[in-house]
Protein backbone atom coordinates (compact mmCIF):
# COMPACT_ATOMS: atom_id res chain seq x y z
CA UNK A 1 10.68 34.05 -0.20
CA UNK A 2 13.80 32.61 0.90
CA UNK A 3 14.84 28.99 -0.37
CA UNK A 4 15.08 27.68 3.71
CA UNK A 5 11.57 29.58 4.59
CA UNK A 6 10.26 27.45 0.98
CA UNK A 7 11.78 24.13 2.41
CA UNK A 8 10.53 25.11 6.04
CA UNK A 9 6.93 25.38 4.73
CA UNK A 10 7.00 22.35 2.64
CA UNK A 11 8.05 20.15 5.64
CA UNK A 12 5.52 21.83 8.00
CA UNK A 13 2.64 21.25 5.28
CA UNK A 14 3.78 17.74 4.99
CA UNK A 15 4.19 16.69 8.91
CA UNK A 16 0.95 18.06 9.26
CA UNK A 17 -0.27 16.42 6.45
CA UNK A 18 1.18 13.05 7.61
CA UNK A 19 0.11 13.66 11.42
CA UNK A 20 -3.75 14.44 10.07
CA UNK A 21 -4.05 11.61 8.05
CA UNK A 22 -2.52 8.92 10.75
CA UNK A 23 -5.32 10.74 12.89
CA UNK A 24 -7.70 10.18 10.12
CA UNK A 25 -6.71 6.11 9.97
CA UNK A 26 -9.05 6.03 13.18
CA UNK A 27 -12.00 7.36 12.44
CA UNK A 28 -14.56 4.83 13.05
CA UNK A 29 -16.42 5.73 9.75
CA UNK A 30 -15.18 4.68 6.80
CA UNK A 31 -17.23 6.86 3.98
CA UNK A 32 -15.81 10.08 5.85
CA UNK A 33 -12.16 8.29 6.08
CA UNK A 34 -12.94 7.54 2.22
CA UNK A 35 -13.76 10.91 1.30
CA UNK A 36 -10.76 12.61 3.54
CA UNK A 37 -8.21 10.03 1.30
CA UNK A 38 -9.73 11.35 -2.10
CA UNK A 39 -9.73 14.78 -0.62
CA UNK A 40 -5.63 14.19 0.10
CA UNK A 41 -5.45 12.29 -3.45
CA UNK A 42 -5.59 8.60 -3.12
CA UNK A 43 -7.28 7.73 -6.20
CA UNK A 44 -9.79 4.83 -4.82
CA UNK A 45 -12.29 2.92 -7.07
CA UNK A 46 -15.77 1.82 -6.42
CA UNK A 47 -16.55 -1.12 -3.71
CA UNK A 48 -13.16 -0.85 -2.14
CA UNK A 49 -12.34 -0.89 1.59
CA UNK A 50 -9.86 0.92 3.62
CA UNK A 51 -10.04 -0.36 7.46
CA UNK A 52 -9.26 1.62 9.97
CA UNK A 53 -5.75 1.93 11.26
CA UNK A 54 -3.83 2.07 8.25
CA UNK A 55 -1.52 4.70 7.94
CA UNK A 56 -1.15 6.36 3.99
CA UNK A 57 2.23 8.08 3.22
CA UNK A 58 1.77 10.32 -0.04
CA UNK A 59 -1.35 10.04 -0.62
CA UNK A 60 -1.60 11.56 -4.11
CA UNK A 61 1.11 8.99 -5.68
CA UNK A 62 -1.18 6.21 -4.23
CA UNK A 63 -4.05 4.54 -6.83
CA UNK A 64 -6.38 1.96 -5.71
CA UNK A 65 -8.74 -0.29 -7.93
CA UNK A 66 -12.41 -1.63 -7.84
CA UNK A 67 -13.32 -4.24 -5.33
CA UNK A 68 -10.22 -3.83 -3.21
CA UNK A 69 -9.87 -4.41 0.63
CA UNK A 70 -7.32 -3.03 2.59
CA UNK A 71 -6.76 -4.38 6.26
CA UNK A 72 -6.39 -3.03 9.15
CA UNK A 73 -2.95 -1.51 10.46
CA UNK A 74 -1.14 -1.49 6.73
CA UNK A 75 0.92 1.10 5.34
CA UNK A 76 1.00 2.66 1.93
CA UNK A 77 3.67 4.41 1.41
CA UNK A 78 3.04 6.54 -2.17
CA UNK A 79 6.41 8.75 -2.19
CA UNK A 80 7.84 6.56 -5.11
CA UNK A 81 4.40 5.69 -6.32
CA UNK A 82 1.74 3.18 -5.52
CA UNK A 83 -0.73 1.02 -8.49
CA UNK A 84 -3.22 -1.50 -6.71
CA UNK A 85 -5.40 -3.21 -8.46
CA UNK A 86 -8.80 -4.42 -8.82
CA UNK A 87 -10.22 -7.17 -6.11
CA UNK A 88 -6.63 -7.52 -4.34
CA UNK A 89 -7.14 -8.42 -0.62
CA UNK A 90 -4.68 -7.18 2.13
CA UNK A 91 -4.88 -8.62 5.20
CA UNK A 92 -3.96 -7.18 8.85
CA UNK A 93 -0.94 -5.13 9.25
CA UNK A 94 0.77 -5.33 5.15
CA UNK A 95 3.20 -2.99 5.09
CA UNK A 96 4.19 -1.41 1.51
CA UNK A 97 7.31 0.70 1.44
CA UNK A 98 7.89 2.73 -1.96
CA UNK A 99 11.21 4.63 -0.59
CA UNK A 100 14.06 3.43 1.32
CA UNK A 101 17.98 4.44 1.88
CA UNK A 102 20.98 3.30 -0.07
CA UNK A 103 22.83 1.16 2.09
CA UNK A 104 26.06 2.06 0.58
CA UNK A 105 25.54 5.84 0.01
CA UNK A 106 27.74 8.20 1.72
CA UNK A 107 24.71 10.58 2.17
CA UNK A 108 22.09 8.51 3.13
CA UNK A 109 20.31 9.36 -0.14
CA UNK A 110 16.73 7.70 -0.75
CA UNK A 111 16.20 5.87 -3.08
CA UNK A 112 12.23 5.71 -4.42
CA UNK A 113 10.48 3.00 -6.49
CA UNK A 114 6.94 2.29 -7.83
CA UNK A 115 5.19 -0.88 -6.10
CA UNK A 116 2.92 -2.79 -8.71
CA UNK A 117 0.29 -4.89 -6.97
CA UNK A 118 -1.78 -6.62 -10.10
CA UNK A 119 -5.73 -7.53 -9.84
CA UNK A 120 -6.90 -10.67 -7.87
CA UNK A 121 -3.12 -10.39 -5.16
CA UNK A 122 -3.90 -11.80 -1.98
CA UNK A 123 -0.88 -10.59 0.70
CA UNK A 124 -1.85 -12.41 4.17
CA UNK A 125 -0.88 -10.69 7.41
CA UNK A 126 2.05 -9.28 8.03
CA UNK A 127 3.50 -9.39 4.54
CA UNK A 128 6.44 -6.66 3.84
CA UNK A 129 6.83 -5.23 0.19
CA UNK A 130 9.60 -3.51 -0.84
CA UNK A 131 10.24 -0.86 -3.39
CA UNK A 132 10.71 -1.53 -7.06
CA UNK A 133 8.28 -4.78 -6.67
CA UNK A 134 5.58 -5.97 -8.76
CA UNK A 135 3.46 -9.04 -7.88
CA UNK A 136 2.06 -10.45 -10.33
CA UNK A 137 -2.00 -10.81 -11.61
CA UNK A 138 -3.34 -13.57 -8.76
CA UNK A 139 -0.07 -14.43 -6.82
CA UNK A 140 -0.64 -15.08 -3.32
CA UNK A 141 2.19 -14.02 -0.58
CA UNK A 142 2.15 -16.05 2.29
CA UNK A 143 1.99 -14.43 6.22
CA UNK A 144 5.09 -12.58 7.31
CA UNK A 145 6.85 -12.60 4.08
CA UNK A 146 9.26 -9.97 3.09
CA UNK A 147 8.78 -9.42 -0.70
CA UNK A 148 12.60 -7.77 -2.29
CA UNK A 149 11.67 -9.00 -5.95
CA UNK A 150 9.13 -9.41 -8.45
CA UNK A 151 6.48 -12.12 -7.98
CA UNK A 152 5.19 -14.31 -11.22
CA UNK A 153 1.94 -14.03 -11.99
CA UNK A 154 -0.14 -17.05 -9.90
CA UNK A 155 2.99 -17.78 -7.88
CA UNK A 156 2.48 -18.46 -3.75
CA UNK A 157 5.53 -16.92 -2.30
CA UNK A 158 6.71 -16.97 1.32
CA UNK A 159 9.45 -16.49 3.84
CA UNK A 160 12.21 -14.07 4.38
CA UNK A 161 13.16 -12.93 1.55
CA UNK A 162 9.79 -14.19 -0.37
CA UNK A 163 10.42 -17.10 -2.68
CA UNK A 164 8.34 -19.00 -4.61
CA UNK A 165 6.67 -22.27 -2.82
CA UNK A 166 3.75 -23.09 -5.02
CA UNK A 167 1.48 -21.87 -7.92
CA UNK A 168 -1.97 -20.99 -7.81
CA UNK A 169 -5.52 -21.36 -9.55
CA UNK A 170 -5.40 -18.97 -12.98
CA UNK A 171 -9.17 -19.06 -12.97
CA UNK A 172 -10.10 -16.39 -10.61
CA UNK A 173 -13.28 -14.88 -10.88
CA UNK A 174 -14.22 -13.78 -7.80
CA UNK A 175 -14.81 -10.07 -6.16
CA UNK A 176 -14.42 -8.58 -3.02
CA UNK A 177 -16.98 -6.04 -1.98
CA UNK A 178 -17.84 -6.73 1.08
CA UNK A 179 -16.60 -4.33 4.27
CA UNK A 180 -18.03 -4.03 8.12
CA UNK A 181 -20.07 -0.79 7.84
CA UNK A 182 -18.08 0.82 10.95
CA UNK A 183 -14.83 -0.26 10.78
């Protein structure tokens, strides 16, 4: 098989791929949008809660803990590898970006980076991660922040680029398990 027939096929499987699983986001089920992640390779644990509308890039470099919600409208983008961990709460439209271009590079060569989010994060609406970023174990980011570096653990961060604006309670104990049964 020819090398440009091999790369052909691999982008064809992979728009189709993408295109199927953005269909996929909308199911109004969320046990067969569940199982049709897993089937694609999201690793998802127990009790955790994918809404509809979000959109999930590499699905196979993507890992998702216990008691995790995931609003609706965010993107996970697993091509440089996504960790989220257990009881982290996303809220409407959180955008997570693993890969992005060199601003400098000649070739517009990507540039991929794991994303770290720790147990107990809470990212409001509209938050923006960036790759290379890991937020630390309870840290809280506030609405519309863009996140470009590493969040303390129990830090509240906000604004554009994130920075710290206060610190939060280190005795979490709580869980979230709880999901609307169609949605």
């Amino acid at each position: 098989m020819s090398r440009i027939f091999k790369g052909s096929l691999r982008l064809w499987y992979y728009s189709v791929g993408f295109l199927f699983l953005k269909i996929v986001g909308y199911v109004p089920s969320y046990n067969l949008r569940r199982w049709v992640y897993r089937l694609f390779g999201v690793r998802i644990g127990n009790k955790s809660h994918i809404y509809m509308g979000t959109e999930i890039r590499s699905p196979s470099n993507i890992q998702i803990g216990t008691g995790t919600s995931i609003g609706h409208g965010a993107i996970l983008d697993g091509r440089g590898g996504l960790l989220i961990g257990n009881n982290v709460n996303f809220s409407t439209g959180v955008w997570i970006w693993t890969a992005e271009h060199v601003v400098n590079s000649g070739d517009f060569v990507v540039r991929r980076e794991p994303v770290y989010i720790q147990d107990h994060v809470w990212c409001s609406a509209r938050v923006t991660i960036l790759p290379g970023v890991t937020i630390g174990e309870g840290a809280v980011v506030a609405a519309g922040a863009v996140v470009t570096k590493d969040v303390e653990p129990y830090t509240i961060v906000g604004g554009v680029p994130a920075k710290k604006i206060g610190e939060r309670s280190k005795n979490l104990q709580y869980t979230i398990a709880q999901h609307l049964p169609m949605i």
